[in-house]
C-alpha atoms as a PDB file:
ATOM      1  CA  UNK A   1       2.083   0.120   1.338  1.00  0.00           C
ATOM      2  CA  UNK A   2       3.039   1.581   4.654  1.00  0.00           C
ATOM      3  CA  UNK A   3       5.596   4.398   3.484  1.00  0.00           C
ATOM      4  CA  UNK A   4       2.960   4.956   0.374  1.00  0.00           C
ATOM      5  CA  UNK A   5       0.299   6.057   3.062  1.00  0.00           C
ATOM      6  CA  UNK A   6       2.534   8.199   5.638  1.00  0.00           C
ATOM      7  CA  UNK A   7       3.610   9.863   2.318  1.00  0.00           C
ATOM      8  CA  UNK A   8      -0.109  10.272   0.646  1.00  0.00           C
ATOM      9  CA  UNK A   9      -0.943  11.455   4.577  1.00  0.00           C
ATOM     10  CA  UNK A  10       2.207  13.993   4.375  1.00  0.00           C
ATOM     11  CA  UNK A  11       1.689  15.177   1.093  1.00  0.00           C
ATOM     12  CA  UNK A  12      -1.284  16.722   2.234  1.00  0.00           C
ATOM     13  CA  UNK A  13       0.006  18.403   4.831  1.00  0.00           C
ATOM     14  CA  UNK A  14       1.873  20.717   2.672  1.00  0.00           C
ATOM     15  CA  UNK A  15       1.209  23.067  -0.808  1.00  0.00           C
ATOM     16  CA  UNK A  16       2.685  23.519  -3.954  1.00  0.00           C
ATOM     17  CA  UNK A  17       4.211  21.459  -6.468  1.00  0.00           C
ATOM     18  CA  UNK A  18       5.949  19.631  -3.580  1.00  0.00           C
ATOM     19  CA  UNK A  19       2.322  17.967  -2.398  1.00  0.00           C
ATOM     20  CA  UNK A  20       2.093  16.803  -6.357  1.00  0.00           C
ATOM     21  CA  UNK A  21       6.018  15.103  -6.553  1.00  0.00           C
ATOM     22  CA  UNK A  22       5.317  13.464  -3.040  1.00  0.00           C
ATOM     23  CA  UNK A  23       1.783  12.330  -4.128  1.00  0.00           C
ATOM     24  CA  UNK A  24       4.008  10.502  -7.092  1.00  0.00           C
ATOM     25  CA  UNK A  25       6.080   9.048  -5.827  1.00  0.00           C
ATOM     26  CA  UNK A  26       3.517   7.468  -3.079  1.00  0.00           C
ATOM     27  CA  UNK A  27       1.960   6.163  -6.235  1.00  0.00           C
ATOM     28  CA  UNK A  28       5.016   4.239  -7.510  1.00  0.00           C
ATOM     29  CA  UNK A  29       5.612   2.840  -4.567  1.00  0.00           C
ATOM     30  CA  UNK A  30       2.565   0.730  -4.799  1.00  0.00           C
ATOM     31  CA  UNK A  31       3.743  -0.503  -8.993  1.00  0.00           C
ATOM     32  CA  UNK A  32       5.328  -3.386  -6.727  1.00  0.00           C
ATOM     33  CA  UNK A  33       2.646  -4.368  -5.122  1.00  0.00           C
ATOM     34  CA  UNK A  34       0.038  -4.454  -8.573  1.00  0.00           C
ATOM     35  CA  UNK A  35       2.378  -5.909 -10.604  1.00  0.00           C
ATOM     36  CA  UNK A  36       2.738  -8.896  -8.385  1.00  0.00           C
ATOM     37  CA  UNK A  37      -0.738  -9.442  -8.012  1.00  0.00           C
ATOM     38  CA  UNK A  38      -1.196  -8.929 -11.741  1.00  0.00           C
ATOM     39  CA  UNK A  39       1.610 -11.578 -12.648  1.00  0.00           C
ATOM     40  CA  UNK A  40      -0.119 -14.082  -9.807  1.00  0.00           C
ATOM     41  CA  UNK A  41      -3.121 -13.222 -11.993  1.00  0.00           C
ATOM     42  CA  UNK A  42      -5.633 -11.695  -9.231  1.00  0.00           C
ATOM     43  CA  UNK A  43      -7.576  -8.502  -9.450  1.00  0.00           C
ATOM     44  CA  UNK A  44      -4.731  -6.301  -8.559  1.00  0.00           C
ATOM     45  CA  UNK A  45      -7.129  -3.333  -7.410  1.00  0.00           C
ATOM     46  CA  UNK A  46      -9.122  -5.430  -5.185  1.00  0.00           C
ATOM     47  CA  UNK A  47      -6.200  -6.702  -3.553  1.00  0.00           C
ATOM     48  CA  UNK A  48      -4.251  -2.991  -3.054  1.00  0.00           C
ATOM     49  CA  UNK A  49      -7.720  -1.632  -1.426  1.00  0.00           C
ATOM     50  CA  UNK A  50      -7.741  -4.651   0.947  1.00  0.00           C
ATOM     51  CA  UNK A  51      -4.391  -3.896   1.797  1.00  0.00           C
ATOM     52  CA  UNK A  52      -4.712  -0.428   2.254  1.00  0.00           C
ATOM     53  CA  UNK A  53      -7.672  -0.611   4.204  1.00  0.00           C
ATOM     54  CA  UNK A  54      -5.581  -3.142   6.737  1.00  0.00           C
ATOM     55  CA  UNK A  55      -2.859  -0.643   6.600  1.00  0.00           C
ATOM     56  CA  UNK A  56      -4.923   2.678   7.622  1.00  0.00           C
ATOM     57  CA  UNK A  57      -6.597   0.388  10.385  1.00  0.00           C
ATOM     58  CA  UNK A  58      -3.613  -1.253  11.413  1.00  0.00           C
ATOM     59  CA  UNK A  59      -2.212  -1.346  14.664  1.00  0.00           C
ATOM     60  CA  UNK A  60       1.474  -0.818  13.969  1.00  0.00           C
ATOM     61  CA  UNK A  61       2.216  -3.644  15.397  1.00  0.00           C
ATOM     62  CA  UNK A  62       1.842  -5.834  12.250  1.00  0.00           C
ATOM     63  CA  UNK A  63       2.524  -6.073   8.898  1.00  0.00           C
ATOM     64  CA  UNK A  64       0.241  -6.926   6.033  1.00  0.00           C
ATOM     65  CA  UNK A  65       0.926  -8.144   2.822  1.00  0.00           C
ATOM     66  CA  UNK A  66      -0.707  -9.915  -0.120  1.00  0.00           C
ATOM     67  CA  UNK A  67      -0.595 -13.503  -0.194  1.00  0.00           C
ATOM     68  CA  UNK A  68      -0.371 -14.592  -3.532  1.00  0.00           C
ATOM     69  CA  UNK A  69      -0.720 -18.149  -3.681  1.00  0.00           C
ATOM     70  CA  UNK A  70      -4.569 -17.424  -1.792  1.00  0.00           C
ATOM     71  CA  UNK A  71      -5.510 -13.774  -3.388  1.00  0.00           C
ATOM     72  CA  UNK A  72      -5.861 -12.557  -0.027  1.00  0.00           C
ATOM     73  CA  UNK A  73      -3.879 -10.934   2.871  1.00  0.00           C
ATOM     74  CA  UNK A  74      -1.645 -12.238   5.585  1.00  0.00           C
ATOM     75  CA  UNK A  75      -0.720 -10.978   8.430  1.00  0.00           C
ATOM     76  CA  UNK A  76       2.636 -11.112  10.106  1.00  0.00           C
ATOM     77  CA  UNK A  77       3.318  -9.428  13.578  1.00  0.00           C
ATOM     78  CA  UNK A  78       6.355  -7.457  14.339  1.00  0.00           C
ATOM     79  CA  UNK A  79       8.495  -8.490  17.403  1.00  0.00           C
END
């Protein structure tokens, strides 16, 4: 989720077809993500706008990511 939003952030930095390629591939990044929350059987949507609301307010120092045993988030901090 992290390199999905510096490149969404990047890609708009710049023009032309290279904003639309970067865009895309920022989007398939985040197939992982959904598809394990879709397997675990939880509203995958819910769960990636949690997520990336914890990663655009995030502190750098931490790491979140979808716990899916709970449906929710977890958050581990970086050393």
């Amino acid at each position: 989720m992290e390199l999905s939003k510096y490149l969404r952030d990047y890609s708009r930095t710049i023009a032309g077809k290279e904003q639309l390629l970067i865009a895309a591939y920022a989007r398939a990044l985040e197939v992982i993500p959904r598809q394990l929350c879709e397997n675990a059987g939880f509203d995958a949507t819910n769960i990636l706008n949690k997520l990336r609301q914890k990663h655009s307010a995030g502190d750098g120092e931490s790491l979140q990511i979808c716990d899916v045993d709970q449906g929710s988030s977890v958050i581990f901090f970086c050393l």
